[in-house]
Protein backbone atom coordinates (compact mmCIF):
# COMPACT_ATOMS: atom_id res chain seq x y z
CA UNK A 1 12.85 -4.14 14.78
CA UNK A 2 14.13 -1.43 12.35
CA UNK A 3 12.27 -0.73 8.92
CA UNK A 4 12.98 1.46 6.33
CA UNK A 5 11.14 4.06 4.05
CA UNK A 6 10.36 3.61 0.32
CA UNK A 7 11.89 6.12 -1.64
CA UNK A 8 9.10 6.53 -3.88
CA UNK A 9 5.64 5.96 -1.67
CA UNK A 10 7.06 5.97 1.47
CA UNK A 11 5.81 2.94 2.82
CA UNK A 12 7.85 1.51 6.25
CA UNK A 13 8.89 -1.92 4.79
CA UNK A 14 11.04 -4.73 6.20
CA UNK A 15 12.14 -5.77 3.03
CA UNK A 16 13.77 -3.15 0.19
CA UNK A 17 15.37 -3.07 -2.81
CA UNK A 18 18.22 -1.26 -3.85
CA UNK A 19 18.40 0.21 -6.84
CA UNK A 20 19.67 3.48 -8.95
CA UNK A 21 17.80 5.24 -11.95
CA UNK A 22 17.82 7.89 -14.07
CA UNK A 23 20.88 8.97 -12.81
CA UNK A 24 19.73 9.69 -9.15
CA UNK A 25 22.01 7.88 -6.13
CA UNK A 26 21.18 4.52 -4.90
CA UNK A 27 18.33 4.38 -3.28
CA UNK A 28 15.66 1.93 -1.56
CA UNK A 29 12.24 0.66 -3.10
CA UNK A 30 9.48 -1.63 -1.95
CA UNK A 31 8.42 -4.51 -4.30
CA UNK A 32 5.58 -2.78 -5.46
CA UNK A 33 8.01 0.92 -6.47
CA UNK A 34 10.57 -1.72 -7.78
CA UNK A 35 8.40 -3.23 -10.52
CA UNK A 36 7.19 0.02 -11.91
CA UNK A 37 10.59 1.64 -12.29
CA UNK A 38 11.83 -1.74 -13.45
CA UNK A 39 9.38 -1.26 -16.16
CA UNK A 40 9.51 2.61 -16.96
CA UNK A 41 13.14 2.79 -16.74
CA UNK A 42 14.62 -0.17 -18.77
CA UNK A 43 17.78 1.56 -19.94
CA UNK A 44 19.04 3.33 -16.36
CA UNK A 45 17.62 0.80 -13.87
CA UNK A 46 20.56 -0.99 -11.72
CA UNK A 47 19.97 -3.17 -9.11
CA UNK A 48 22.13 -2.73 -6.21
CA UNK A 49 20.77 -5.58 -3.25
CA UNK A 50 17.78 -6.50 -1.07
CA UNK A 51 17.92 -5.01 2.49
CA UNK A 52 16.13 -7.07 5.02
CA UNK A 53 15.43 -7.17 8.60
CA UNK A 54 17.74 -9.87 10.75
CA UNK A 55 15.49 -12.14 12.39
């Protein structure tokens, strides 16, 4: 199975989120990252897709 690193605490996850903020490129987030950008970055968050490992 293939996981993928968190962006921000680089956790190995099997489950991501993608997302863009503050202007920087897209890039992946565990739930945990997710909800504290979601909540520091209100105006620039977008949410760009959950990445997953195929079972």
């Amino acid at each position: 199975m293939t996981t993928k690193k968190c962006y921000i605490c680089g956790d190995f996850e099997s489950k991501l989120f993608r997302c863009k903020f503050d202007s920087f490129e897209w890039v992946f987030l565990c739930q945990s990252c997710l909800s504290k950008v979601k909540k520091s970055h209100k105006e620039s968050y977008r949410y760009g897709g959950t990445w997953k490992i195929k079972k």
